[in-house]
Protein backbone atom coordinates (compact mmCIF):
# COMPACT_ATOMS: atom_id res chain seq x y z
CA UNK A 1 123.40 125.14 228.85
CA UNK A 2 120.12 123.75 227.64
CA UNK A 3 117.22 125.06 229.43
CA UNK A 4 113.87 124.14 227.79
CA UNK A 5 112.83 120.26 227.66
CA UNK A 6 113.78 120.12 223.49
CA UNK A 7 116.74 121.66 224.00
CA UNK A 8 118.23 119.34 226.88
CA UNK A 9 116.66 116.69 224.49
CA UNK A 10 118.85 117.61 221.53
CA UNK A 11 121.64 117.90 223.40
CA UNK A 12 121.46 114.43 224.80
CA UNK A 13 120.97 113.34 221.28
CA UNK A 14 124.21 115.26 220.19
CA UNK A 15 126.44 113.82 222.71
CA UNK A 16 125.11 110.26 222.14
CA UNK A 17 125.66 110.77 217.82
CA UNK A 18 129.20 112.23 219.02
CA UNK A 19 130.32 109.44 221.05
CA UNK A 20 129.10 106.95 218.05
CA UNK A 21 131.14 108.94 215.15
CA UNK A 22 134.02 109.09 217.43
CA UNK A 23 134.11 105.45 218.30
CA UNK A 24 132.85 104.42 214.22
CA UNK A 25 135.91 106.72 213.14
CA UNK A 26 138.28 105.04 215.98
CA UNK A 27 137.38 101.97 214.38
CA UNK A 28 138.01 102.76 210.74
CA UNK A 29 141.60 104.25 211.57
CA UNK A 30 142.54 100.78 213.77
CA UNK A 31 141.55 98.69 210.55
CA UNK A 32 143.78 101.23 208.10
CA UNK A 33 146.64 101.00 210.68
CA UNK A 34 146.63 97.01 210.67
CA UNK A 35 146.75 97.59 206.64
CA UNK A 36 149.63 99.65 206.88
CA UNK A 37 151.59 97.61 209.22
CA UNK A 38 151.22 94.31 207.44
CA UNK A 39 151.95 95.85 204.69
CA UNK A 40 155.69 97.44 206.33
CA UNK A 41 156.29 93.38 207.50
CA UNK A 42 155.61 92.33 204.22
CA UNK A 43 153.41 89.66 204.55
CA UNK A 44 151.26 89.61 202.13
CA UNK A 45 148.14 87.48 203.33
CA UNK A 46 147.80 89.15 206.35
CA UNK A 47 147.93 92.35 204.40
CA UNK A 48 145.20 90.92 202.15
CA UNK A 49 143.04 89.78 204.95
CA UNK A 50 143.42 93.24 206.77
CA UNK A 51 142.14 94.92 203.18
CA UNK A 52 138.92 92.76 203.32
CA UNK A 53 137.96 93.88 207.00
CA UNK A 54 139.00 97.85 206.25
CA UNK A 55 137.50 98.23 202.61
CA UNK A 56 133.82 97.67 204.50
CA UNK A 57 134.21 99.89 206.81
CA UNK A 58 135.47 102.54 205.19
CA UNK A 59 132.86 101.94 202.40
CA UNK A 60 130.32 102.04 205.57
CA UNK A 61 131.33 104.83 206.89
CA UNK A 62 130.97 106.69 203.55
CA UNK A 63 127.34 105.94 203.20
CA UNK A 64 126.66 106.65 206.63
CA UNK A 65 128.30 110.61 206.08
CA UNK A 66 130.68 110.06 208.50
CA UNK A 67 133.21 110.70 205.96
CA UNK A 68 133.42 111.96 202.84
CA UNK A 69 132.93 109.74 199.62
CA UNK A 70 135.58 110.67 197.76
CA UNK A 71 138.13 110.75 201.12
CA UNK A 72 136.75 106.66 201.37
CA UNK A 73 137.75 105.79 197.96
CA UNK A 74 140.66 107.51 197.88
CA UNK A 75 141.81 105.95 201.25
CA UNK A 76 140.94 102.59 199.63
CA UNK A 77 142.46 103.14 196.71
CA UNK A 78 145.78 103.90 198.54
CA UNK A 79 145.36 100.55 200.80
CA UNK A 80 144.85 98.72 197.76
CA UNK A 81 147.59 100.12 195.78
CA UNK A 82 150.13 99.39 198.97
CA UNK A 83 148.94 95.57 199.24
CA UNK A 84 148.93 95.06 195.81
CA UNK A 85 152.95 96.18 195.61
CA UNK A 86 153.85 93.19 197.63
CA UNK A 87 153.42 90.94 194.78
């Protein structure tokens, strides 16, 4: 446990930065998973409008280092490539 006044500090900060990736990341797999199950129903402009809200926040979360930039465009690419099958 933290004991000096910095310390207790930079935990507070670490548990408020936690709480924010967890929730930003939380986010980002609800959008992917509304992808994917449009996608299983087949209908394709609900799958399209579900790949407009996740490709920003995926893109987001890329630039803010909560995930890797390659594991963004690769998840994108994959969304894209299921949505675009339906045709």
């Amino acid at each position: 446990m933290a004991t000096h006044k910095s310390a207790e500090k930079r935990d507070r900060q670490a548990k408020a930065r936690r709480a924010r990736n967890i929730a930003a990341k939380s986010a980002i797999k609800t959008k992917v998973k509304a992808v994917i199950a449009s996608v299983e129903s087949k209908n394709r402009e609900n799958s399209e409008k579900a790949l407009k809200a996740a490709i920003p926040a995926v893109a987001k979360a890329a630039s803010k280092g909560l995930i890797h930039k390659k594991n963004a465009s690769r998840k994108i690419s994959r969304l894209t490539k299921k949505v675009n099958a339906l045709q």
